[in-house]
Protein backbone atom coordinates (compact mmCIF):
# COMPACT_ATOMS: atom_id res chain seq x y z
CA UNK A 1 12.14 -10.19 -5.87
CA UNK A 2 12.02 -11.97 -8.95
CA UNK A 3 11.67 -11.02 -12.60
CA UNK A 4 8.49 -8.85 -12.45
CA UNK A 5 7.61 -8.29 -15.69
CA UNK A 6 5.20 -5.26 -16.05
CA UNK A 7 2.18 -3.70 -18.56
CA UNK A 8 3.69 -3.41 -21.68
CA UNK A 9 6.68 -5.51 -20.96
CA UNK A 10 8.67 -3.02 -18.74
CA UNK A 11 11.08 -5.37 -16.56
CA UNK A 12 10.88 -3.86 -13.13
CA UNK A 13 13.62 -5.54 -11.66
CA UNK A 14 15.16 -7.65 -14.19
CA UNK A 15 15.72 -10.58 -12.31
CA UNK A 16 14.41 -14.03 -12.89
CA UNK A 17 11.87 -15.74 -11.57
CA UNK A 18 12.14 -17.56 -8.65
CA UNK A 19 8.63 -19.26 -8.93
CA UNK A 20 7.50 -19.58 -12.43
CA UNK A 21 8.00 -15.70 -14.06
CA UNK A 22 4.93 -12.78 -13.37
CA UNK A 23 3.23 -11.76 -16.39
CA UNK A 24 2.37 -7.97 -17.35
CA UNK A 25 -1.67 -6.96 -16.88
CA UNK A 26 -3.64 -8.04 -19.22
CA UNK A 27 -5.73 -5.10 -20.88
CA UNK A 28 -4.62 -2.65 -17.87
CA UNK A 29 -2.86 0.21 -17.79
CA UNK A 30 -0.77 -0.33 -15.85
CA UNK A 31 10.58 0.42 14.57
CA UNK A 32 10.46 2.51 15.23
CA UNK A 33 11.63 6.11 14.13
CA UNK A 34 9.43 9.06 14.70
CA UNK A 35 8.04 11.20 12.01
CA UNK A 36 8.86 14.89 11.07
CA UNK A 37 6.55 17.44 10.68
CA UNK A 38 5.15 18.54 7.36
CA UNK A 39 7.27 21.94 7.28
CA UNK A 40 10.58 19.99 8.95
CA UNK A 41 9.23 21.82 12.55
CA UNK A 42 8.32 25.47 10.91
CA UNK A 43 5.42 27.32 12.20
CA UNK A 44 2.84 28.83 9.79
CA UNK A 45 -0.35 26.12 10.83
CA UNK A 46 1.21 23.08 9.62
CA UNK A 47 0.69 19.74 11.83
CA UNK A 48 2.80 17.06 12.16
CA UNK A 49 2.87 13.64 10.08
CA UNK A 50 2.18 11.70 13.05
CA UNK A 51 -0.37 13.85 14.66
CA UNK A 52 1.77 15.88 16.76
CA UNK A 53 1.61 20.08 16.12
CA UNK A 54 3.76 22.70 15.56
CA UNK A 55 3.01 26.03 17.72
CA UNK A 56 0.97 27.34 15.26
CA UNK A 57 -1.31 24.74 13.95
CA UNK A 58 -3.69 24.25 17.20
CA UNK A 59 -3.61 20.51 16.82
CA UNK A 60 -4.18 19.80 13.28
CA UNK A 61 -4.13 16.16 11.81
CA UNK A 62 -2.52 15.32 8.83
CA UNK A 63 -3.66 11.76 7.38
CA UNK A 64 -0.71 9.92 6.35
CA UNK A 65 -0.07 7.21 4.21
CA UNK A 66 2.53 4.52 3.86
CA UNK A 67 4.50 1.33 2.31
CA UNK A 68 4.81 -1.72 4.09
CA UNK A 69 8.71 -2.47 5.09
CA UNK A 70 7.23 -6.19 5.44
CA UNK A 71 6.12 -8.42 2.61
CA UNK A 72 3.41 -11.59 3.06
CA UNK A 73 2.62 -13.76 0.17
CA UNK A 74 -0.97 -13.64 -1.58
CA UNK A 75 -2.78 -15.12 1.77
CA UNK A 76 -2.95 -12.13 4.25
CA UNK A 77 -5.66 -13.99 5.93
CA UNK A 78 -3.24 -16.44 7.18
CA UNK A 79 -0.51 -14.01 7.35
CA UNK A 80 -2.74 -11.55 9.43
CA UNK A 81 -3.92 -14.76 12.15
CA UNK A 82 -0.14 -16.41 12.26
CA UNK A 83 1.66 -16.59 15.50
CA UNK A 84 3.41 -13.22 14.39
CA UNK A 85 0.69 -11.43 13.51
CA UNK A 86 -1.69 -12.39 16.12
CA UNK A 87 -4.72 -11.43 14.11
CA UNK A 88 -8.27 -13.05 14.33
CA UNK A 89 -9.82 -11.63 11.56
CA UNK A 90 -11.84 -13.68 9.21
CA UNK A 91 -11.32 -12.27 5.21
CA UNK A 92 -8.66 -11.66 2.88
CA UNK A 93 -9.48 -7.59 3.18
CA UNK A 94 -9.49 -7.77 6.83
CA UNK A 95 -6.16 -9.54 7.20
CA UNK A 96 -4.12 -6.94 4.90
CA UNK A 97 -6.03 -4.14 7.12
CA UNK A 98 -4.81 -5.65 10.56
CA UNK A 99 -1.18 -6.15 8.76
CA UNK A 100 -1.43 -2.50 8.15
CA UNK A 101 -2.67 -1.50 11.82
CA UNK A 102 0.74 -3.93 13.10
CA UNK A 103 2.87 -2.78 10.87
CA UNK A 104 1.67 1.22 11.72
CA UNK A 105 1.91 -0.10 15.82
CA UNK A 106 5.29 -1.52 15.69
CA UNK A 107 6.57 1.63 14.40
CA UNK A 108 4.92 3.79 17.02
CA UNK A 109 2.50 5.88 14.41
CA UNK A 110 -0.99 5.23 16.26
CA UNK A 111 -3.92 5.89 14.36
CA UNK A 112 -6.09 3.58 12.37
CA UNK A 113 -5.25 2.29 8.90
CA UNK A 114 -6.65 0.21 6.32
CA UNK A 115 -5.08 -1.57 2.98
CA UNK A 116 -5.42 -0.58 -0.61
CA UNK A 117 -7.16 -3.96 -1.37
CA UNK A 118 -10.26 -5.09 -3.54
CA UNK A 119 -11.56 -8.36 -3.73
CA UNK A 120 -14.39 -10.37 -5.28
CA UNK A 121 -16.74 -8.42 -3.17
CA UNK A 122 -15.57 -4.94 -2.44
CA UNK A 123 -13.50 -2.48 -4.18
CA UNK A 124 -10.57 -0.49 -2.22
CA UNK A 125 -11.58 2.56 -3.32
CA UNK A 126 -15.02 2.08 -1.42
CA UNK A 127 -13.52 0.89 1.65
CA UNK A 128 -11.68 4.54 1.64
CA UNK A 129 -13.58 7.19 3.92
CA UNK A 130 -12.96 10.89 2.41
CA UNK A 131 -10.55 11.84 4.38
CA UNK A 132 -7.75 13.12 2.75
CA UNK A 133 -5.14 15.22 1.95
CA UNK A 134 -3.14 12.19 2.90
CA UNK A 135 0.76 12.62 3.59
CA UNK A 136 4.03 10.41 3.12
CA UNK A 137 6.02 9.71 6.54
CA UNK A 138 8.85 12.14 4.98
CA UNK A 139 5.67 15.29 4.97
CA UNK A 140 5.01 14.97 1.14
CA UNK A 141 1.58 15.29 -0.03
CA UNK A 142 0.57 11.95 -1.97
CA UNK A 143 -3.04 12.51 -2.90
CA UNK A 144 -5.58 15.55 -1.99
CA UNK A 145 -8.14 13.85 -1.35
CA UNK A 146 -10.61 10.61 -2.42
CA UNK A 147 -11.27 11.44 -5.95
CA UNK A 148 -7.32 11.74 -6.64
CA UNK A 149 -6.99 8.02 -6.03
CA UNK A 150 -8.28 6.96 -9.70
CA UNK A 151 -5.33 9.10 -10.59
CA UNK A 152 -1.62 9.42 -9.95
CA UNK A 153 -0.01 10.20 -6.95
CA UNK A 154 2.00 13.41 -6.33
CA UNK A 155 4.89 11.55 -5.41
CA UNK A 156 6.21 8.28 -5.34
CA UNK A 157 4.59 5.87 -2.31
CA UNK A 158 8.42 4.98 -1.31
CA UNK A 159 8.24 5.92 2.43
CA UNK A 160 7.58 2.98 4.76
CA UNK A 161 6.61 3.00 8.54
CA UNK A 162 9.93 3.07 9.59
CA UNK A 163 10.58 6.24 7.00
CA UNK A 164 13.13 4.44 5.43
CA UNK A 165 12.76 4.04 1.66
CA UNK A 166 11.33 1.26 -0.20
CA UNK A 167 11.30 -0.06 -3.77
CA UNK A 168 9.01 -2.66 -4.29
CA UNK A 169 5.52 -3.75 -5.69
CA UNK A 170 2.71 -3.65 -3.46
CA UNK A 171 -0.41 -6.25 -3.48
CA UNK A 172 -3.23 -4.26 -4.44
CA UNK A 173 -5.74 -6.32 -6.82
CA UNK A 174 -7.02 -2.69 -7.83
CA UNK A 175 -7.54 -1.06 -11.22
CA UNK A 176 -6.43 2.61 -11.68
CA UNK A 177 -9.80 3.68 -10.95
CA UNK A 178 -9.86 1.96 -7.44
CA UNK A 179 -12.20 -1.07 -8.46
CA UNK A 180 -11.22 -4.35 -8.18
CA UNK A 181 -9.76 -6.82 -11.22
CA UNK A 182 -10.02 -10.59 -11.28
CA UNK A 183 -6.68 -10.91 -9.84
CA UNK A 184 -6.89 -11.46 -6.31
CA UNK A 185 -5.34 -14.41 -5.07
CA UNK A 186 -8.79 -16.01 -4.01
CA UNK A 187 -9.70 -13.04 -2.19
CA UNK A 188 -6.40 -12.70 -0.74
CA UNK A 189 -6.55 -16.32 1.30
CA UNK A 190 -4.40 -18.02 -1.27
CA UNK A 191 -0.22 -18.54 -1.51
CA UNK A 192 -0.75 -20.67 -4.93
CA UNK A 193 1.50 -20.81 -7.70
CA UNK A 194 -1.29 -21.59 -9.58
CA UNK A 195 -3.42 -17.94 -8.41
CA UNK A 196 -2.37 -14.35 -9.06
CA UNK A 197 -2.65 -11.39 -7.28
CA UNK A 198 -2.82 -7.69 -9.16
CA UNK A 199 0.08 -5.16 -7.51
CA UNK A 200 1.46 -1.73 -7.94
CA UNK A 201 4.73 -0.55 -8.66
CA UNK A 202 5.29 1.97 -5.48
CA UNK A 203 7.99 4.67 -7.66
CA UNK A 204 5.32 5.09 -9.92
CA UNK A 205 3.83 7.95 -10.49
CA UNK A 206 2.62 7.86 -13.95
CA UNK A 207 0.23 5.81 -16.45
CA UNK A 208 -2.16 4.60 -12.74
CA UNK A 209 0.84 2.25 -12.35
CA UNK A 210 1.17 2.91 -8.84
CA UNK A 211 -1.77 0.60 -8.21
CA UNK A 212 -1.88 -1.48 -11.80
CA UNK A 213 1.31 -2.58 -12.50
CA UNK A 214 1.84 -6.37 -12.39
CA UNK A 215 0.61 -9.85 -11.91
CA UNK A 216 2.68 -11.94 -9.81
CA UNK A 217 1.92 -15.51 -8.87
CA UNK A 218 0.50 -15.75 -5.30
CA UNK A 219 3.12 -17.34 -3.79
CA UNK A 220 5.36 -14.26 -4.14
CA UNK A 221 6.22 -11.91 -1.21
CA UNK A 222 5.16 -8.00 -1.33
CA UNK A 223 3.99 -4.98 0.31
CA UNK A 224 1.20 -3.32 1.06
CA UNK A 225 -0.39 0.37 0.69
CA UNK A 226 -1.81 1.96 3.93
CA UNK A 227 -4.18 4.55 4.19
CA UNK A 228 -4.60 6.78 7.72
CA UNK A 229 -8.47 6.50 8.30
């Protein structure tokens, strides 16, 4: 990754640029591998990450939540309906969703997921259903519920699908409060030098960073956020 330079300045990485530098946000503030249970296999009513129980929990469901190991430039559409992918999905929104649902498949998690996106026409907090407390792969509780999004989570999003850890900037082209900014990468269909894409910083866990962080040209490579649903 190269040279993101966040809100404020901060240099995330403090490499250079391999396409032209990322600029800070204007204005904003800023396969496998099964999961483990919640309690690490204790009784006591708590349910596995990945839907499986303990002996006391009658078959409770944590919703879980997750960082991409992968990383697509700005157009998930195409990145969603390549030859890897297999996707035939027809939107920006719906391409990052289906790269969610692969990336959750390949690592044998099940469930249904969608991406922490906005674009020009809908904001990621609305495409959300109220289903929380949602969970990190490694049992740690992220957010309680809906209204915590437009704050910060209670732990760093660092756990991808394959619960190994990951450090990196997810797309997101989402304010702090879950609405969407201009920066979208033409509604995520677009791998231009010339377009940028809003992303999080995924360690964050302070100042709404973890979802308004920095602007990278669209052309870059990064993660995504996914939400059990």
């Amino acid at each position: 990754m190269g040279g993101i330079t966040g809100v404020g300045g901060t240099v995330i990485d403090g490499g250079a640029p391999s396409s032209g530098g990322i600029t800070g946000a204007s204005g904003g503030t800023s396969s496998t591998g099964g999961t483990a249970s919640v309690d690490g296999g204790a009784g006591g009513g708590t349910a596995n990450v990945d839907g499986g129980t303990t002996p006391a929990d009658g078959g409770a469901h944590r919703m879980r939540l997750f960082v991409t190991h992968d990383k697509w430039d700005g157009n998930l559409l195409g990145a969603a309906n390549g030859a890897d992918a297999g996707g035939e999905v027809t939107s920006g929104l719906a391409g990052g969703d289906w790269l969610c649902q692969i990336s959750a498949r390949g690592a044998g998690l099940g469930g249904n997921w969608i991406a922490w996106l906005s674009d020009s026409h809908e904001n990621a907090i609305d495409r959300l259903k109220d289903v929380g407390p949602w969970y990190g792969l490694d049992g740690v509780e992220l957010f309680a519920n809906k209204a915590a999004l437009t704050g910060d989570p209670l732990s760093a999003i660092d756990v991808d699908e394959r619960g190994t850890l990951t450090d990196y900037a997810p797309w997101t082209g989402t304010h702090a409060d879950g609405t969407a900014t201009a920066f979208t990468c033409n509604d995520w269909r677009s791998n231009s030098p010339h377009d940028y894409g809003m992303c999080g910083y995924n360690t964050s866990t302070t100042d709404d960073k973890w979802s308004e962080s920095v602007v990278p040209q669209c052309n870059n490579p990064y993660n995504l956020y996914c939400f059990e649903q």
